[in-house]
N, C-alpha and C. Protein backbone atom coordinates (compact mmCIF):
# COMPACT_ATOMS: atom_id res chain seq x y z
N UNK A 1 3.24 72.95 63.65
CA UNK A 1 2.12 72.47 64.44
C UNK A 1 2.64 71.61 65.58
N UNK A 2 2.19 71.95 66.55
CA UNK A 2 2.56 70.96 68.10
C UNK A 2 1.79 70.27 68.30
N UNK A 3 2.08 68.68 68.65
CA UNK A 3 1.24 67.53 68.65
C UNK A 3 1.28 67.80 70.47
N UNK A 4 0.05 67.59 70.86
CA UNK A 4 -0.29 67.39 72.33
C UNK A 4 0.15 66.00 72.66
N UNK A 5 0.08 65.65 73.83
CA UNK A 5 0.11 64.25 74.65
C UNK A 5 -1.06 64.03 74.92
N UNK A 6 -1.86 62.76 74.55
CA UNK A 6 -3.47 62.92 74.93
C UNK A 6 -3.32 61.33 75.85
N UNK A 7 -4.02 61.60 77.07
CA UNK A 7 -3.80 60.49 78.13
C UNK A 7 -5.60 59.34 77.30
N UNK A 8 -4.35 58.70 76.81
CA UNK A 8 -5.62 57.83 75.95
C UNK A 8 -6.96 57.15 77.20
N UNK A 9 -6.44 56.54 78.14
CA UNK A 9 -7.15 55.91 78.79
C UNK A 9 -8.47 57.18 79.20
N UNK A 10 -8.23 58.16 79.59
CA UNK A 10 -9.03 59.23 79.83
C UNK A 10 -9.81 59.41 78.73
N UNK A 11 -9.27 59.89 77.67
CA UNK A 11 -9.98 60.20 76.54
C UNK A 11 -11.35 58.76 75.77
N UNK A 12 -10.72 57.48 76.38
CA UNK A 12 -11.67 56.70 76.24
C UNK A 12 -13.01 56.40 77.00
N UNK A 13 -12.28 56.49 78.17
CA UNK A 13 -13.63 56.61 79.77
C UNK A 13 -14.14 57.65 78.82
N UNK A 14 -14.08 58.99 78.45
CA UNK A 14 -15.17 60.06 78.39
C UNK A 14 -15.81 59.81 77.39
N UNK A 15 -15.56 58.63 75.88
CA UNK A 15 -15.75 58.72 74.84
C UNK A 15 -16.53 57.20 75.16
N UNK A 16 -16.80 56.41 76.18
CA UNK A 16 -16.93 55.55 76.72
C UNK A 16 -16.36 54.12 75.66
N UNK A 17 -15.37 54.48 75.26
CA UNK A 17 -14.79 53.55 73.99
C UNK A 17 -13.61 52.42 75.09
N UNK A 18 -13.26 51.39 74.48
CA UNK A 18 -12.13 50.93 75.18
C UNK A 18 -10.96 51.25 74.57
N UNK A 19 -9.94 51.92 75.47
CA UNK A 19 -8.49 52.52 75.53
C UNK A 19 -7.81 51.84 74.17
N UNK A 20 -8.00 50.77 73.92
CA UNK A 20 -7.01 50.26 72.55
C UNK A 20 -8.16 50.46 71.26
N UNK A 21 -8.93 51.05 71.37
CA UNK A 21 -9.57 51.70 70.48
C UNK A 21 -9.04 52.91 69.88
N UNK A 22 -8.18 53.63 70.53
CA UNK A 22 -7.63 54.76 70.65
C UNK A 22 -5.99 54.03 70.46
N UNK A 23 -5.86 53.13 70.01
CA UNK A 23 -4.46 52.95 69.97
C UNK A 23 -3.82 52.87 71.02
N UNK A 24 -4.31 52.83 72.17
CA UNK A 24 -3.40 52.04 73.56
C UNK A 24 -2.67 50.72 73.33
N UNK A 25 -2.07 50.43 74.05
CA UNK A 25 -1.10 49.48 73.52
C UNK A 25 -2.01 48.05 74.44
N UNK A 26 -2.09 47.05 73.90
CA UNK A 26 -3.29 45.94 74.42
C UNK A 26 -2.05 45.21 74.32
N UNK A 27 -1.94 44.19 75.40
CA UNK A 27 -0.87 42.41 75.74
C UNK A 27 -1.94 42.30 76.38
N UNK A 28 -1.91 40.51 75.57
CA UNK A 28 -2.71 39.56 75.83
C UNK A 28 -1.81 38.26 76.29
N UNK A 29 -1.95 37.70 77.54
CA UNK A 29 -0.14 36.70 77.93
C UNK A 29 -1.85 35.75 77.66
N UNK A 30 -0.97 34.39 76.81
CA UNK A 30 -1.85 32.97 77.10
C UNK A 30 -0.73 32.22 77.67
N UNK A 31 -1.28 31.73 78.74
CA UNK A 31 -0.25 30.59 79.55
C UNK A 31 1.07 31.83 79.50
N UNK A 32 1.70 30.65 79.62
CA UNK A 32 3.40 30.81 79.87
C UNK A 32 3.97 30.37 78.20
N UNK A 33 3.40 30.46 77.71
CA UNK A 33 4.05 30.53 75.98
C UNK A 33 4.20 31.36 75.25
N UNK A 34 2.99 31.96 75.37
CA UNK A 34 2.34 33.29 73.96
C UNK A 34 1.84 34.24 74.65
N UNK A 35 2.39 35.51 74.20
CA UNK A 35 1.91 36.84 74.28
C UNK A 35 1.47 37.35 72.82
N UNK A 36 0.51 38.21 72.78
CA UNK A 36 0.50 38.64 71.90
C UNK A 36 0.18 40.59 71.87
N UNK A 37 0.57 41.45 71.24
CA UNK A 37 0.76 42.39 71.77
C UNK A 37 0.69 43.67 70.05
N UNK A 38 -1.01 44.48 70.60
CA UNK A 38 -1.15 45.44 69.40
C UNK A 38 -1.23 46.65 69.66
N UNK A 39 -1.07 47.32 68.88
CA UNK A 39 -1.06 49.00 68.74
C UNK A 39 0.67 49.34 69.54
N UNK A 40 1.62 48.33 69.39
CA UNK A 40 3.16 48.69 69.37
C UNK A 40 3.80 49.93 68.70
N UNK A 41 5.06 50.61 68.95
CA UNK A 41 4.70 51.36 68.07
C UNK A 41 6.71 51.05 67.64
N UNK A 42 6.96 49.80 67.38
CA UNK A 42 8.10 49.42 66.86
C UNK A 42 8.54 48.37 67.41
N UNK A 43 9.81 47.65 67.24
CA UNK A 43 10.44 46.75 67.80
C UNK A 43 11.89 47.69 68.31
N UNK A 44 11.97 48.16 69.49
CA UNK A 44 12.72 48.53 69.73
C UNK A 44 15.06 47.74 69.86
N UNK A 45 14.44 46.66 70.91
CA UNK A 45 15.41 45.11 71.10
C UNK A 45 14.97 43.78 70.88
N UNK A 46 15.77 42.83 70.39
CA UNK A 46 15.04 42.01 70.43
C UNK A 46 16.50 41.16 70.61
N UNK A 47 15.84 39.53 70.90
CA UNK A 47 16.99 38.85 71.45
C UNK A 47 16.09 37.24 71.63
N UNK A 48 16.87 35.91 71.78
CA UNK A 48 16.45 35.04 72.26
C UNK A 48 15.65 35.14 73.59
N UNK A 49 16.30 35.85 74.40
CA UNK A 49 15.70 35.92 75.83
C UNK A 49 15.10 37.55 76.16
N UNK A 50 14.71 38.01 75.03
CA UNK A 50 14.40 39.65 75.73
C UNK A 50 13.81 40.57 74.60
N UNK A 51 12.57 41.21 74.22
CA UNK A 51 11.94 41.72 73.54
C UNK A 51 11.58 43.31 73.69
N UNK A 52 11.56 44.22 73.49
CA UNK A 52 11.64 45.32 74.00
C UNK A 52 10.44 46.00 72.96
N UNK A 53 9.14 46.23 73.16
CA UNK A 53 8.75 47.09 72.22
C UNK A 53 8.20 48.46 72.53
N UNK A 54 8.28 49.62 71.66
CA UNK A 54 7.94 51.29 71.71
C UNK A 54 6.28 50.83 71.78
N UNK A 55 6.10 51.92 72.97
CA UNK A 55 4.46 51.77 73.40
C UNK A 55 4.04 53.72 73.26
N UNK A 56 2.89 53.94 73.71
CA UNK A 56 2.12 55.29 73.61
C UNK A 56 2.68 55.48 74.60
N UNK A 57 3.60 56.26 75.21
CA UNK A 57 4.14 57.08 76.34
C UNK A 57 5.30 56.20 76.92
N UNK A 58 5.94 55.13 76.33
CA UNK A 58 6.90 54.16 77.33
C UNK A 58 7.29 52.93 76.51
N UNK A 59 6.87 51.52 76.82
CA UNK A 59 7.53 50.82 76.02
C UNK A 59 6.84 49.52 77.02
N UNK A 60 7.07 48.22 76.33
CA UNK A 60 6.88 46.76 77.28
C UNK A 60 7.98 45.86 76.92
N UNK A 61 8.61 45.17 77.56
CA UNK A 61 9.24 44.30 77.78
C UNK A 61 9.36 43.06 77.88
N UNK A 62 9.32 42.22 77.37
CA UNK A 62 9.28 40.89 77.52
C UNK A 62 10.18 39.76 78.02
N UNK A 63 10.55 39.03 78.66
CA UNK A 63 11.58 38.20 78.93
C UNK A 63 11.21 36.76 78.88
N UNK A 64 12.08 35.74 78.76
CA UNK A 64 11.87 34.70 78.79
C UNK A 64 13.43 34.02 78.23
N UNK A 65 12.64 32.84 77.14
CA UNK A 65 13.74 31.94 76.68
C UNK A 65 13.33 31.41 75.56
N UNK A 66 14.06 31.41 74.14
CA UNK A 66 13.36 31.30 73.26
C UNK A 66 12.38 31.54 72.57
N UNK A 67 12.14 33.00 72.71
CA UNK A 67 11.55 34.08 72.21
C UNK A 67 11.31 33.89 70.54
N UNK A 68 10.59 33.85 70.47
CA UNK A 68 10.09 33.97 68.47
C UNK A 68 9.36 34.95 67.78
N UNK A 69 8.98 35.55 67.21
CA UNK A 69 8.56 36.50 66.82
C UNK A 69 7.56 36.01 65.53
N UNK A 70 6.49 36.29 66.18
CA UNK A 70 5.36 36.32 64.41
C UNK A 70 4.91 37.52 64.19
N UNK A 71 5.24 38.30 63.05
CA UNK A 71 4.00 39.72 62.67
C UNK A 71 2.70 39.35 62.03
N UNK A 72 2.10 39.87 62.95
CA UNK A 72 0.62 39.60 62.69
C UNK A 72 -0.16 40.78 61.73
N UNK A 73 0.76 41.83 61.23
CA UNK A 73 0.05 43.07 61.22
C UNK A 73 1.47 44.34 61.33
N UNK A 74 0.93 44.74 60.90
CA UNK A 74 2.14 46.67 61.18
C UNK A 74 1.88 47.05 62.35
N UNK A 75 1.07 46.83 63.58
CA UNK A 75 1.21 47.09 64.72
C UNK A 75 0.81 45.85 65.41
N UNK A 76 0.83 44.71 65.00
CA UNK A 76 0.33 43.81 65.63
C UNK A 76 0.99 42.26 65.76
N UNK A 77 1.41 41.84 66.62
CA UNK A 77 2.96 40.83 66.94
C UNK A 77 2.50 39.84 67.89
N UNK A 78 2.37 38.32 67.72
CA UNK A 78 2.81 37.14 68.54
C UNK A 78 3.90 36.72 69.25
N UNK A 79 4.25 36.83 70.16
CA UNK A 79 6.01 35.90 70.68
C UNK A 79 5.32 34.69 71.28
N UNK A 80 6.31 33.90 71.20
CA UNK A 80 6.19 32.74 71.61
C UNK A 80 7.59 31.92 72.05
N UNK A 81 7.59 31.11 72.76
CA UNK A 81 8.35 30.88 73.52
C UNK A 81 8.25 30.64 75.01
N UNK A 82 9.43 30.54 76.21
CA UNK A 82 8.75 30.04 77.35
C UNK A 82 9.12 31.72 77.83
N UNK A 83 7.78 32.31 78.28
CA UNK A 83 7.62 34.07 78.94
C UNK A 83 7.43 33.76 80.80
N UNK A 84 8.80 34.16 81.10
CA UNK A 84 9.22 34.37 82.31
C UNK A 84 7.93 35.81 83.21
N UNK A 85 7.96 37.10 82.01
CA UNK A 85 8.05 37.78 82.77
C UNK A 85 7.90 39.42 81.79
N UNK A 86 6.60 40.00 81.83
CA UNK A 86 6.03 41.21 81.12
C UNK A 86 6.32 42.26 81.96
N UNK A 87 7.18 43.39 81.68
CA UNK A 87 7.50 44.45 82.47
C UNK A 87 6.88 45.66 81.33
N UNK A 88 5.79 46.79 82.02
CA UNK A 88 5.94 47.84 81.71
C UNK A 88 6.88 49.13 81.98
N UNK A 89 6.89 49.86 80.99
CA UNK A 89 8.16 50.91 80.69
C UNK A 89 7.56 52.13 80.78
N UNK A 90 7.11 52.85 81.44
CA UNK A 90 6.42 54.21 81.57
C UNK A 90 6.68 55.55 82.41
């Protein structure tokens, strides 16, 4: 059986649902401390200064300094620390 690629954000507009309903990947930055970040789909790197996680089609990135890690959940993760800087991977 062949799994398709389904462009979630689309499939939500038509279903009029919001995209992380569908398992899109949702970051939430508070301040310059805490991100928090669900529907991941692993911890790819991780590091004092650099976080790397598997997303639906790509991945996000995190940087900073003193990076911490809380699991909130099997897809669902806090960092904390001082966050320089959220790069998407797509």
């Amino acid at each position: 059986m062949r799994r398709k690629k389904i462009d979630l954000d689309a499939a939500a507009e038509r279903l009029e649902l919001p995209a992380e309903a569908l398992g899109a990947l949702l970051v939430t930055v508070i301040g310059k401390g805490r991100v928090l970040v669900e529907n991941h789909r692993g911890i790819e790197q991780y590091s004092e200064e650099y976080i790397r996680l598997g997303a639906q089609g790509g991945a996000v990135s995190v940087y900073g300094s003193g990076i911490r890690m809380r699991i909130l959940g099997k897809n669902k993760l806090a960092l904390e620390g001082k966050i320089r800087s959220v790069e998407w991977d797509i």
